[in-house]
C-alpha atoms as a PDB file:
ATOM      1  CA  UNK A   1       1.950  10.180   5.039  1.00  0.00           C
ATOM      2  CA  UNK A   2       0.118  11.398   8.140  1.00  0.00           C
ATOM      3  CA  UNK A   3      -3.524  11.611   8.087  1.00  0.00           C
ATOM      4  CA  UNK A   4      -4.532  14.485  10.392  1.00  0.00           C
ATOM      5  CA  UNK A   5      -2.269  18.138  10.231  1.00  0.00           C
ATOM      6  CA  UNK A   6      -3.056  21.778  11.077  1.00  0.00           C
ATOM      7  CA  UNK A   7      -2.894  22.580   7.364  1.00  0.00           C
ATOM      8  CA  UNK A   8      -5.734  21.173   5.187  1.00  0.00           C
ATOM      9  CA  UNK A   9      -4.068  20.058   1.976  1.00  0.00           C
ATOM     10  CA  UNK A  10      -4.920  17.147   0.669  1.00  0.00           C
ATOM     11  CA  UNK A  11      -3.092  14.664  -2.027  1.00  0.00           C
ATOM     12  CA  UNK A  12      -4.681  14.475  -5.597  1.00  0.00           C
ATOM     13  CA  UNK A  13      -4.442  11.900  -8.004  1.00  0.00           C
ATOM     14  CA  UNK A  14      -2.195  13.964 -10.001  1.00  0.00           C
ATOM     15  CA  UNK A  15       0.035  14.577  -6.732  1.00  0.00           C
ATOM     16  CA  UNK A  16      -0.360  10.700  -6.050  1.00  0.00           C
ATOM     17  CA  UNK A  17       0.791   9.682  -8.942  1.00  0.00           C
ATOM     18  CA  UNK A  18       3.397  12.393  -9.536  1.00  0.00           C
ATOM     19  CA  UNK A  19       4.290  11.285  -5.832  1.00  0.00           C
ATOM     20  CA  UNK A  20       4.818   7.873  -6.912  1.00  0.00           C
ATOM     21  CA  UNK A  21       6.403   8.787 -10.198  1.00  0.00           C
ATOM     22  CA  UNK A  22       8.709  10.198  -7.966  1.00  0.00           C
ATOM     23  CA  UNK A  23       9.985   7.734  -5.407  1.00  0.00           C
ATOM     24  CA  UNK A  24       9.027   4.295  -7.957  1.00  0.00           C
ATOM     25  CA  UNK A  25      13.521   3.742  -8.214  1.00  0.00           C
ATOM     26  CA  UNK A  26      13.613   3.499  -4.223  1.00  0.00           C
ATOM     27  CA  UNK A  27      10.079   2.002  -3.217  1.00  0.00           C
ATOM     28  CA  UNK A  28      10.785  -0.542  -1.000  1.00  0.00           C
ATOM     29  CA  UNK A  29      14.129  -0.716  -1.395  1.00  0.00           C
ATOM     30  CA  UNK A  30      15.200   1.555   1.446  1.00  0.00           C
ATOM     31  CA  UNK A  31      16.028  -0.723   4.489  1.00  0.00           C
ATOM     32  CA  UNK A  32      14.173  -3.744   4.350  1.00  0.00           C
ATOM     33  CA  UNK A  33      11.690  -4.970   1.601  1.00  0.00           C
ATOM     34  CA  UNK A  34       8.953  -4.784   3.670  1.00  0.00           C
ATOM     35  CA  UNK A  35       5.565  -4.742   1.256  1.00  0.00           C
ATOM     36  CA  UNK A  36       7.458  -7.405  -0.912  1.00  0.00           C
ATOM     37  CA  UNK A  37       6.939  -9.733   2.637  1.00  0.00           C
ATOM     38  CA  UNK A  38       3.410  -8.304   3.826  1.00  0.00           C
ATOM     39  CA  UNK A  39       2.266  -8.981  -0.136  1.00  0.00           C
ATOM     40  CA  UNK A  40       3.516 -12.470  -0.306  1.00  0.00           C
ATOM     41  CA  UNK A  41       1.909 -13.206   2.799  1.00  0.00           C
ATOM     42  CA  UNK A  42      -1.268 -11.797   1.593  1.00  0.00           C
ATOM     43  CA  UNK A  43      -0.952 -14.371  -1.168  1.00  0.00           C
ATOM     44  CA  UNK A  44      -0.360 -17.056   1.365  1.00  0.00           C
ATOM     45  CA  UNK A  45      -3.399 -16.050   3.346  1.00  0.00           C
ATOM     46  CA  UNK A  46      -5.966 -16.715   0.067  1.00  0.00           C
ATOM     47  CA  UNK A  47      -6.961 -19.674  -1.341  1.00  0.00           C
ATOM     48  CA  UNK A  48      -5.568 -20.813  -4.801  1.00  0.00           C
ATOM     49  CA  UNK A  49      -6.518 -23.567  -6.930  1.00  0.00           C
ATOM     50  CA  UNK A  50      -4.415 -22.695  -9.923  1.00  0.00           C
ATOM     51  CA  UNK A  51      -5.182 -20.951 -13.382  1.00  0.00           C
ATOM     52  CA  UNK A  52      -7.139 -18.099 -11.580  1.00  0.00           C
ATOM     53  CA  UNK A  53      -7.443 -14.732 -13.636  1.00  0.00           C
ATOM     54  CA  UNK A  54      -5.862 -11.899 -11.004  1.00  0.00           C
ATOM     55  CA  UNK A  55      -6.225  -8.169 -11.088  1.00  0.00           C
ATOM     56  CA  UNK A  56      -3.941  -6.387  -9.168  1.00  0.00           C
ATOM     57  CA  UNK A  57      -4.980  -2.798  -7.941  1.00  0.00           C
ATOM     58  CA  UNK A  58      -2.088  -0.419  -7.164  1.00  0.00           C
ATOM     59  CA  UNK A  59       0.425  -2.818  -7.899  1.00  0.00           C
ATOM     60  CA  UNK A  60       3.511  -0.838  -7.406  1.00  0.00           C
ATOM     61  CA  UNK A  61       6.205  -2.707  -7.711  1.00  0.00           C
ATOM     62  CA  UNK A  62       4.665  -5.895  -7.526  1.00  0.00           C
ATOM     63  CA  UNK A  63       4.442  -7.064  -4.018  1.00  0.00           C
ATOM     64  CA  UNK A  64       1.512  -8.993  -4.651  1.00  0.00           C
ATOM     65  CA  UNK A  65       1.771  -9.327  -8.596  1.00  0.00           C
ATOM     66  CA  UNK A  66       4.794 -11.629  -8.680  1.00  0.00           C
ATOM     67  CA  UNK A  67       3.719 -13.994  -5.456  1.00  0.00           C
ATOM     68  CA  UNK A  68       0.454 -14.022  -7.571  1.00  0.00           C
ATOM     69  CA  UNK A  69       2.075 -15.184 -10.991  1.00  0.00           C
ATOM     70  CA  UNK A  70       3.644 -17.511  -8.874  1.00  0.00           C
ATOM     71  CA  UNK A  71       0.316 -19.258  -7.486  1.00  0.00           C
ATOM     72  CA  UNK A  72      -1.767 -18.927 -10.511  1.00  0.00           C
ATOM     73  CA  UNK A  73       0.900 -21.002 -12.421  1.00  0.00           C
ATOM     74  CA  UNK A  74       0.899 -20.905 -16.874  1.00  0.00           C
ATOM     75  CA  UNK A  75      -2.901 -21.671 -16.285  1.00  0.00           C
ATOM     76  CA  UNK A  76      -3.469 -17.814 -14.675  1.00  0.00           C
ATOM     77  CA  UNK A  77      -2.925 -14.673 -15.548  1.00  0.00           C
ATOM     78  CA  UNK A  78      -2.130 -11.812 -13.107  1.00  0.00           C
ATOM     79  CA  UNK A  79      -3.026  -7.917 -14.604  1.00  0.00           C
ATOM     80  CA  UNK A  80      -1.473  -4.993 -12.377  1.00  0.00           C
ATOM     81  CA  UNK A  81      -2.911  -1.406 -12.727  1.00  0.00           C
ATOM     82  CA  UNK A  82      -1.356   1.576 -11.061  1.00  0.00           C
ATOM     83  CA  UNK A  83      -1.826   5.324 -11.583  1.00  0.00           C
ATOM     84  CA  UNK A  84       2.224   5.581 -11.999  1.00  0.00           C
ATOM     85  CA  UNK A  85       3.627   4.566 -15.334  1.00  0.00           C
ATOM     86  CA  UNK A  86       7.219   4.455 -13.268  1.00  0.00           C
ATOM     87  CA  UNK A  87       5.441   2.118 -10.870  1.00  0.00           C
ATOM     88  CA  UNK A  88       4.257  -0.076 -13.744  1.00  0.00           C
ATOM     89  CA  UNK A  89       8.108  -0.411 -15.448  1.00  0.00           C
ATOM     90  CA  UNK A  90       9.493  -1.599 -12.035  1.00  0.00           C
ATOM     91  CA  UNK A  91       6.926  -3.712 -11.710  1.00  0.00           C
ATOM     92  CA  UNK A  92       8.131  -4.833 -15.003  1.00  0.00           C
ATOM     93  CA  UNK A  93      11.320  -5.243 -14.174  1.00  0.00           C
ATOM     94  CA  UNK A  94      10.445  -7.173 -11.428  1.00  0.00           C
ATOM     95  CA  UNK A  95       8.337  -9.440 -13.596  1.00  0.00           C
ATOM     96  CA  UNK A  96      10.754 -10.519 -15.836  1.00  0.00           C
ATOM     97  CA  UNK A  97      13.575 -10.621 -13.281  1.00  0.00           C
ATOM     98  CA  UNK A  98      11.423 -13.518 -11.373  1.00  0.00           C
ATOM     99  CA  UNK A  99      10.610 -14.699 -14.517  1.00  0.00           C
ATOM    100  CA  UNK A 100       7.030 -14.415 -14.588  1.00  0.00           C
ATOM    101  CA  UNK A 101       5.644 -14.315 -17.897  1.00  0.00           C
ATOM    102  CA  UNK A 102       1.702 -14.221 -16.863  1.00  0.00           C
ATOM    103  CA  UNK A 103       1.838 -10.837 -15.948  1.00  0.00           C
ATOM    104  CA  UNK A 104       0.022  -7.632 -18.206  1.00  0.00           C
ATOM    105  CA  UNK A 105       0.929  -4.197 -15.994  1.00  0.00           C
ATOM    106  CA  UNK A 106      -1.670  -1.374 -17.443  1.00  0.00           C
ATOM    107  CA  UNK A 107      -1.953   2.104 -16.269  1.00  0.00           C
ATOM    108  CA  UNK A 108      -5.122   2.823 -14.895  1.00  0.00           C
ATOM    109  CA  UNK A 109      -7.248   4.601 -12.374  1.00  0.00           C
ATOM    110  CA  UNK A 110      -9.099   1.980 -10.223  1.00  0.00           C
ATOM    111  CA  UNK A 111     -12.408   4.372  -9.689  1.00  0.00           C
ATOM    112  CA  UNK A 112     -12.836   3.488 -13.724  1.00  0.00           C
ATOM    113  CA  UNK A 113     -11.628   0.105 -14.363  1.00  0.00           C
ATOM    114  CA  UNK A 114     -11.539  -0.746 -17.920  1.00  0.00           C
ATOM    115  CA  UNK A 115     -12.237  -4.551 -17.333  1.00  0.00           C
ATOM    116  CA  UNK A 116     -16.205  -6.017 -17.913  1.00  0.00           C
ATOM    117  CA  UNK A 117     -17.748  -6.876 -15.088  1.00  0.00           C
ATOM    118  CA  UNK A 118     -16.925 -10.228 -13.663  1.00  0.00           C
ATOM    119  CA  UNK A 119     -13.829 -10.366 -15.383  1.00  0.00           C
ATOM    120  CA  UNK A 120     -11.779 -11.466 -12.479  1.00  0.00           C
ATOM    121  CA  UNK A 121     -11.603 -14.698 -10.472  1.00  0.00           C
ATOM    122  CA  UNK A 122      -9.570 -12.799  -7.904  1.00  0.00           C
ATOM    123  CA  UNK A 123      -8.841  -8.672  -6.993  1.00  0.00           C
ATOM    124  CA  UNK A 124      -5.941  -7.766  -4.970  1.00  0.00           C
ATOM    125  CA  UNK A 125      -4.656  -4.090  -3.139  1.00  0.00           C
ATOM    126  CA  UNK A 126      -2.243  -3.919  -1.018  1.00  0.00           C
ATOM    127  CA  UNK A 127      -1.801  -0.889   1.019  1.00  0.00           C
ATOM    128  CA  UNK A 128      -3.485   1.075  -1.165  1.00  0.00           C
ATOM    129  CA  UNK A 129      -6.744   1.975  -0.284  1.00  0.00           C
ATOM    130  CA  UNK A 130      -5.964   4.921   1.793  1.00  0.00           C
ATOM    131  CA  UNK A 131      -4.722   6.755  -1.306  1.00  0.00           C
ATOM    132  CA  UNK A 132      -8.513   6.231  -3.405  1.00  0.00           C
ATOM    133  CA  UNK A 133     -10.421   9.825  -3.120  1.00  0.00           C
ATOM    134  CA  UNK A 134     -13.415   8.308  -3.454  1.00  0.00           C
ATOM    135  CA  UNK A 135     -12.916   5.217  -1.607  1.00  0.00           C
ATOM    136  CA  UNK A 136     -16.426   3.372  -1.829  1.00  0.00           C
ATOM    137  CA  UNK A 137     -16.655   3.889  -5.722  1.00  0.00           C
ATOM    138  CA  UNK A 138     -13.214   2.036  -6.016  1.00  0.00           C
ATOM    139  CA  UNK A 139     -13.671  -0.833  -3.908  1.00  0.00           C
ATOM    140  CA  UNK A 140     -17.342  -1.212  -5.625  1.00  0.00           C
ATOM    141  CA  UNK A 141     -15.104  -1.035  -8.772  1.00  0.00           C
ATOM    142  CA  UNK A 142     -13.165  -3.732  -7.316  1.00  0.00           C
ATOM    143  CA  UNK A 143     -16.484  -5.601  -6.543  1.00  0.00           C
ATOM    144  CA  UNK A 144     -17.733  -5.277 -10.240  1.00  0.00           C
ATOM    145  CA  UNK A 145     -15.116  -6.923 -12.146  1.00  0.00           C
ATOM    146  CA  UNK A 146     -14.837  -9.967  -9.599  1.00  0.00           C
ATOM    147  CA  UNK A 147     -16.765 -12.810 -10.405  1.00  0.00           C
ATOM    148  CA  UNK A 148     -19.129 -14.131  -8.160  1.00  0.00           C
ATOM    149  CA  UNK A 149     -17.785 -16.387  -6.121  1.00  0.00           C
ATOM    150  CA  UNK A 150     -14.767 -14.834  -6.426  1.00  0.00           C
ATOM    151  CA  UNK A 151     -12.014 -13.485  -3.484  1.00  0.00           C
ATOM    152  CA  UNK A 152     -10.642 -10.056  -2.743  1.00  0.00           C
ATOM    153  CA  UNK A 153      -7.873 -10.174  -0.478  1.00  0.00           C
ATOM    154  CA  UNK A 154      -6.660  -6.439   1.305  1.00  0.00           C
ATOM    155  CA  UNK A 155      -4.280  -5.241   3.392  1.00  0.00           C
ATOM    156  CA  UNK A 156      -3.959  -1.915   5.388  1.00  0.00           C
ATOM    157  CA  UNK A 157      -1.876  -0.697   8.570  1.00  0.00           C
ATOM    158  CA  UNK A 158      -3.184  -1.625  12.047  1.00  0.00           C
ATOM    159  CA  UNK A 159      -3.980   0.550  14.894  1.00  0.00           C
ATOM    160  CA  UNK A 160      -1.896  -1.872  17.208  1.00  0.00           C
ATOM    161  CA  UNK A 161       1.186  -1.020  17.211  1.00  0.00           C
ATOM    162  CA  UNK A 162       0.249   1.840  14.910  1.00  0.00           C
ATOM    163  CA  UNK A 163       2.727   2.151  11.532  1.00  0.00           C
ATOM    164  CA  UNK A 164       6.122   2.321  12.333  1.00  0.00           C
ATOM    165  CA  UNK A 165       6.036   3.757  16.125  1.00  0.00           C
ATOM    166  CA  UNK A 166       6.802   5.957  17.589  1.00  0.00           C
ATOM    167  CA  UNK A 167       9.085   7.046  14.396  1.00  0.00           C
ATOM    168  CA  UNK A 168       5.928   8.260  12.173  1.00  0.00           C
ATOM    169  CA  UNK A 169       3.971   9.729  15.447  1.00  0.00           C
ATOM    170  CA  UNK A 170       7.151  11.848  16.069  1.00  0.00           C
ATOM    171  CA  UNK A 171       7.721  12.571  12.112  1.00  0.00           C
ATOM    172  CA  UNK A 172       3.763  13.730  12.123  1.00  0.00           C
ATOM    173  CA  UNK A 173       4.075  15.852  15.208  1.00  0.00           C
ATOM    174  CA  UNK A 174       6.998  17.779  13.709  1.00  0.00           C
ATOM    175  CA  UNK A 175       5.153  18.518  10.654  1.00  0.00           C
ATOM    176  CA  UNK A 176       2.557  19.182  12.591  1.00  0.00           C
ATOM    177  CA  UNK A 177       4.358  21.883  14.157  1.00  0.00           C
ATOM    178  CA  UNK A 178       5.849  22.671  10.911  1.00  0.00           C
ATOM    179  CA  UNK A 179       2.670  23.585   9.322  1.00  0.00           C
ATOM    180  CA  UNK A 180       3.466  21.325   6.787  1.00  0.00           C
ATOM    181  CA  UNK A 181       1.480  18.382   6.536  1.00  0.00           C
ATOM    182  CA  UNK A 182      -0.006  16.621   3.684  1.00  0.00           C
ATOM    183  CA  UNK A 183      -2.602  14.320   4.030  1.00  0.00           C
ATOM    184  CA  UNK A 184      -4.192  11.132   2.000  1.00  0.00           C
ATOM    185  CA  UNK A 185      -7.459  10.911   0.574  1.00  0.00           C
ATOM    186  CA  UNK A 186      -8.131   7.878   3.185  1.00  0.00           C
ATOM    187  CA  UNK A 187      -8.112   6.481   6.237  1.00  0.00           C
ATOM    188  CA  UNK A 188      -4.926   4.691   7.080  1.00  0.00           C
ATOM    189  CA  UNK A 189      -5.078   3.220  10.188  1.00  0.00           C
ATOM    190  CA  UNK A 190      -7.828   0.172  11.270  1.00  0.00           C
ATOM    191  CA  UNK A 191      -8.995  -1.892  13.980  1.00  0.00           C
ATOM    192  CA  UNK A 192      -9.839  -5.642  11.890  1.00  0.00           C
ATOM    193  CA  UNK A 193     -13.288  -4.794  12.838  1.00  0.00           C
ATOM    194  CA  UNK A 194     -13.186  -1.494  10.923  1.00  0.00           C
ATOM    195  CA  UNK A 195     -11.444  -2.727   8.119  1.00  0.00           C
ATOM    196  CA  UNK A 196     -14.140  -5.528   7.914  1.00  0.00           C
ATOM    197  CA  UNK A 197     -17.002  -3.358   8.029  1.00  0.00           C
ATOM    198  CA  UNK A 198     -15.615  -1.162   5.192  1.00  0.00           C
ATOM    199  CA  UNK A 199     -15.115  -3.693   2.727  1.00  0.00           C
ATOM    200  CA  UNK A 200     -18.770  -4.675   3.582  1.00  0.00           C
ATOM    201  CA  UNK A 201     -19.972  -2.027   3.061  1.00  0.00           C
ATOM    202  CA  UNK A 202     -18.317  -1.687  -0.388  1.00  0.00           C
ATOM    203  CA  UNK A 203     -20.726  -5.445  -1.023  1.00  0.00           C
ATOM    204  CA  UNK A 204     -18.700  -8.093  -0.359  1.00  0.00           C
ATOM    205  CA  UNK A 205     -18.959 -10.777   2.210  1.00  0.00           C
ATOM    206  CA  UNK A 206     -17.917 -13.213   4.317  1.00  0.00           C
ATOM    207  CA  UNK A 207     -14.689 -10.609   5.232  1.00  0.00           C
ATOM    208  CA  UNK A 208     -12.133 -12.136   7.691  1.00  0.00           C
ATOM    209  CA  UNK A 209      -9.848 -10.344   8.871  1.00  0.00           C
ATOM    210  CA  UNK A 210      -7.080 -10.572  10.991  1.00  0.00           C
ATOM    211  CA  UNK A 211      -4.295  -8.266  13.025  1.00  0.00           C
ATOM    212  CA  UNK A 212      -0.281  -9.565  12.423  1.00  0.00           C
ATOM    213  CA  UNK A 213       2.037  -7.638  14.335  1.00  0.00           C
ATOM    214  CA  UNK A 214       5.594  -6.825  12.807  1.00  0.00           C
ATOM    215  CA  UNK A 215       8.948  -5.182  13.914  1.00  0.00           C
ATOM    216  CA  UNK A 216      11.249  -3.665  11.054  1.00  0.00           C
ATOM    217  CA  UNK A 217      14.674  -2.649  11.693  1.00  0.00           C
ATOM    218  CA  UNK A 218      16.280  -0.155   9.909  1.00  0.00           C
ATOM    219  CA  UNK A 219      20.063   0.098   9.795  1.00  0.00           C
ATOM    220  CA  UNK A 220      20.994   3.611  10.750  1.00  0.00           C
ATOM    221  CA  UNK A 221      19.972   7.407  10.483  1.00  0.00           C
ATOM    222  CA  UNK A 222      20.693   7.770   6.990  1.00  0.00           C
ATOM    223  CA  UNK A 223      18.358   4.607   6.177  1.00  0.00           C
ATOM    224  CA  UNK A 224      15.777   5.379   8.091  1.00  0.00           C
ATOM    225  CA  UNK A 225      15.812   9.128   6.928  1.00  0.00           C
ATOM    226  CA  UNK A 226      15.507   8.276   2.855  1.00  0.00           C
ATOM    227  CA  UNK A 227      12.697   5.948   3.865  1.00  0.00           C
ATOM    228  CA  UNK A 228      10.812   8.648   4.184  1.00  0.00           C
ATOM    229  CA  UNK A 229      11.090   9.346   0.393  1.00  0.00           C
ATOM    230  CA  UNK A 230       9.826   6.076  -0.754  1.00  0.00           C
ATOM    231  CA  UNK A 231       6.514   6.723   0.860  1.00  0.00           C
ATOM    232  CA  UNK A 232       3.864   9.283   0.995  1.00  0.00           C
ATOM    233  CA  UNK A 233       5.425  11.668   3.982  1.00  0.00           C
ATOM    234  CA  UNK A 234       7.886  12.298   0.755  1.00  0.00           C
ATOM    235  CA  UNK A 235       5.060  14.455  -0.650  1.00  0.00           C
ATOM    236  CA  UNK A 236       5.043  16.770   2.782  1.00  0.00           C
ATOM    237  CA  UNK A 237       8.937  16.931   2.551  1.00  0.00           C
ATOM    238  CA  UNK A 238       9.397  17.849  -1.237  1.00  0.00           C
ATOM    239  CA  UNK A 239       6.952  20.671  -0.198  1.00  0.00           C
ATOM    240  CA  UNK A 240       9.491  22.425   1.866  1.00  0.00           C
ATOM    241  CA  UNK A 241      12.660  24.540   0.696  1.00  0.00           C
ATOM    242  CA  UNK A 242      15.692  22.970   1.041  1.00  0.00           C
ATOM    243  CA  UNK A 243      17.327  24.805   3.823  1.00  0.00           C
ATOM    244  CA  UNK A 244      13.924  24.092   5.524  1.00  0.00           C
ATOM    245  CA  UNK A 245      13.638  20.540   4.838  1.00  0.00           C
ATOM    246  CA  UNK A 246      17.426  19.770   6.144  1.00  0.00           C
ATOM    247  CA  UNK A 247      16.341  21.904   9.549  1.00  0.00           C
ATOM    248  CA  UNK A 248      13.423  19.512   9.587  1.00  0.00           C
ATOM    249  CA  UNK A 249      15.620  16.555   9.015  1.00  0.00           C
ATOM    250  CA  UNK A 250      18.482  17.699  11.978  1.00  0.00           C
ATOM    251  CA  UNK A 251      15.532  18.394  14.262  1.00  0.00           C
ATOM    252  CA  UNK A 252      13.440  15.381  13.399  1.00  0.00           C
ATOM    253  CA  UNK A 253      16.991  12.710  13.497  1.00  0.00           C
ATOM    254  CA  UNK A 254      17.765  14.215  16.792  1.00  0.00           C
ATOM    255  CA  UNK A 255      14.582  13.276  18.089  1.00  0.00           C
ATOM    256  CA  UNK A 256      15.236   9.899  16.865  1.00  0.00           C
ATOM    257  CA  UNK A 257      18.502   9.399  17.760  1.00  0.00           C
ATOM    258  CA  UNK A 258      18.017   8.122  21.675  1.00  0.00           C
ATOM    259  CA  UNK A 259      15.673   4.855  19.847  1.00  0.00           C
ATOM    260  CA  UNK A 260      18.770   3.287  17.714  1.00  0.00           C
ATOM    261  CA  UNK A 261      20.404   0.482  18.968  1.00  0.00           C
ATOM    262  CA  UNK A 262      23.977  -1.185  17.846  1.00  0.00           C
ATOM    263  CA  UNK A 263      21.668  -3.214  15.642  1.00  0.00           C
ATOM    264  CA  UNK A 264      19.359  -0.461  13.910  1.00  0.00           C
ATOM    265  CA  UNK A 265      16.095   1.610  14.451  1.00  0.00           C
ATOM    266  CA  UNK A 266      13.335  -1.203  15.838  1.00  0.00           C
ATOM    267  CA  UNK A 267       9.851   0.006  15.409  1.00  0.00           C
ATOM    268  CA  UNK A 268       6.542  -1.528  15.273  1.00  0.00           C
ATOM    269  CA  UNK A 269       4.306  -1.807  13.071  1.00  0.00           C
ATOM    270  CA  UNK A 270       1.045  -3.777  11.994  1.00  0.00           C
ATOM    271  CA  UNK A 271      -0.871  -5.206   9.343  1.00  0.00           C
ATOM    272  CA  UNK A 272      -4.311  -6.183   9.275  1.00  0.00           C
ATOM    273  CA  UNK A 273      -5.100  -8.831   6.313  1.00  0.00           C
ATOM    274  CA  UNK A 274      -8.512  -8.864   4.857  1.00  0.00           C
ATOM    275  CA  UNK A 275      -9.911 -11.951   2.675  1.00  0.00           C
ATOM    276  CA  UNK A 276     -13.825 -11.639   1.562  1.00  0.00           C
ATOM    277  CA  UNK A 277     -15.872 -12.865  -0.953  1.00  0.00           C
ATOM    278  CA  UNK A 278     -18.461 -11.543  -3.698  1.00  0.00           C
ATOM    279  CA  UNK A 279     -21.819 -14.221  -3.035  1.00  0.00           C
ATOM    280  CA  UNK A 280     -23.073 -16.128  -5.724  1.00  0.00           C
ATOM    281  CA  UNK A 281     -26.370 -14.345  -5.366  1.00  0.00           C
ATOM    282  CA  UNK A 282     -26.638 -11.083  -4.333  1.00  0.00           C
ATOM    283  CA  UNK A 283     -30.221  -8.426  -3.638  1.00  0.00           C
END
């Protein structure tokens, strides 16, 4: 989902969720499973002793929730919350498919978590952010149930390579042009140093962050194309009628056509990992 268009409209929760709702049977499972790999490796990234309590914000499927269930062993237990009740019965399915039976999968807005504070010994989100309306009052959210001491681990899109170029800076452009653009509540795109400073300034510390540069490859047209379902953009396109939307796609797949190679679509993308920490004492 682009950020900037000509056309001010702006994703609700109700459209996020609906949104998500919407696309939960094919989320990241057109072309490659790529936020099942970026969550384990947030997982890897964190420190884990074993038998930690985990809350998972905007779990989805479960990119991060069943690495998670994995670390914190019988000991732990690992809650996912998601606006989308189709979300939170993949992520179910997913669950009991890897056999993880510390897992509790609740639906629930993050800007009013129903947890006391300091519940948590560790808060996870995972590409997420960007789709909070009120950004600071989640991540403080976040902050309140996590213990002190605790660890809140965060991942977002980079700036270098930005997501998936040039195939989303050509998709945007067109919609652009199309009038047609919907755009998310957040900021999608940072620089470490930005993403650092904003989870500061939500009142945690000791934030490091770091850039990881990717490439995903995508098979062919058709691939590539019903990607664009599985993700926000899929809001913009279920916005047009459908002799619009297929002169869109024709348009848009020419454009792309001259980037495939015999082995797929390459494009870049990064990810920028975030681990901080709520102090012990804090003014």
């Amino acid at each position: 989902m682009t950020e900037h268009g000509t056309r001010n409209t702006l994703a609700s929760k109700q459209a996020i969720e609906e949104l998500f709702d919407g696309a939960a049977a094919r989320y990241d499972r057109e072309g490659p499973s790529i936020f099942q790999k970026w969550g384990a490796r947030l997982v890897e990234l964190m420190e884990w002793r074993g038998g930690e309590r985990v809350l998972d914000v905007a779990t989805g499927r479960g990119a991060v929730l069943i690495p998670a269930a994995q670390r914190v062993g019988k000991a732990g237990r690992v809650v996912g919350v998601d606006l989308s009740r189709a979300m939170l019965r993949q992520a179910e399915d997913a669950a009991q498919h890897a056999g993880s039976c510390n897992v509790e999968l609740c639906q629930m807005d993050v800007e009013r978590l129903a947890f006391r504070d300091e519940t948590f010994d560790v808060v996870t989100c995972a590409f997420s952010l960007f789709f909070f309306p009120a950004l600071e009052r989640a991540l403080r959210e976040m902050r309140r149930v996590l213990r002190a001491g605790g660890t809140l681990g965060a991942t977002t899109f980079g700036a270098t390579p930005p997501p998936f170029e040039p195939g989303w800076r050509i998709f945007a452009e067109q919609m652009r042009a199309y009038d047609a653009v919907v755009r998310t509540p957040g900021r999608v795109v940072y620089a470490p140093e930005e993403f650092q400073a904003t989870l500061m300034n939500a009142g945690v510390a000791r934030v490091e962050t770091h850039l990881e540069q990717d490439e995903v490859v995508f098979a062919d047209e058709d691939t590539w194309w019903a990607f664009q379902f599985t993700l926000g953009n899929r809001a913009a396109l279920l916005r047009m009628s459908d002799d619009t939307r297929a002169k869109f796609k024709d348009e848009y797949l020419a454009k792309m056509r001259p980037l495939f190679r015999q082995d797929g679509l390459r494009l870049g993308v990064s990810v920028v990992y975030a681990v901080a920490h709520r102090l012990h004492t804090e003014h």
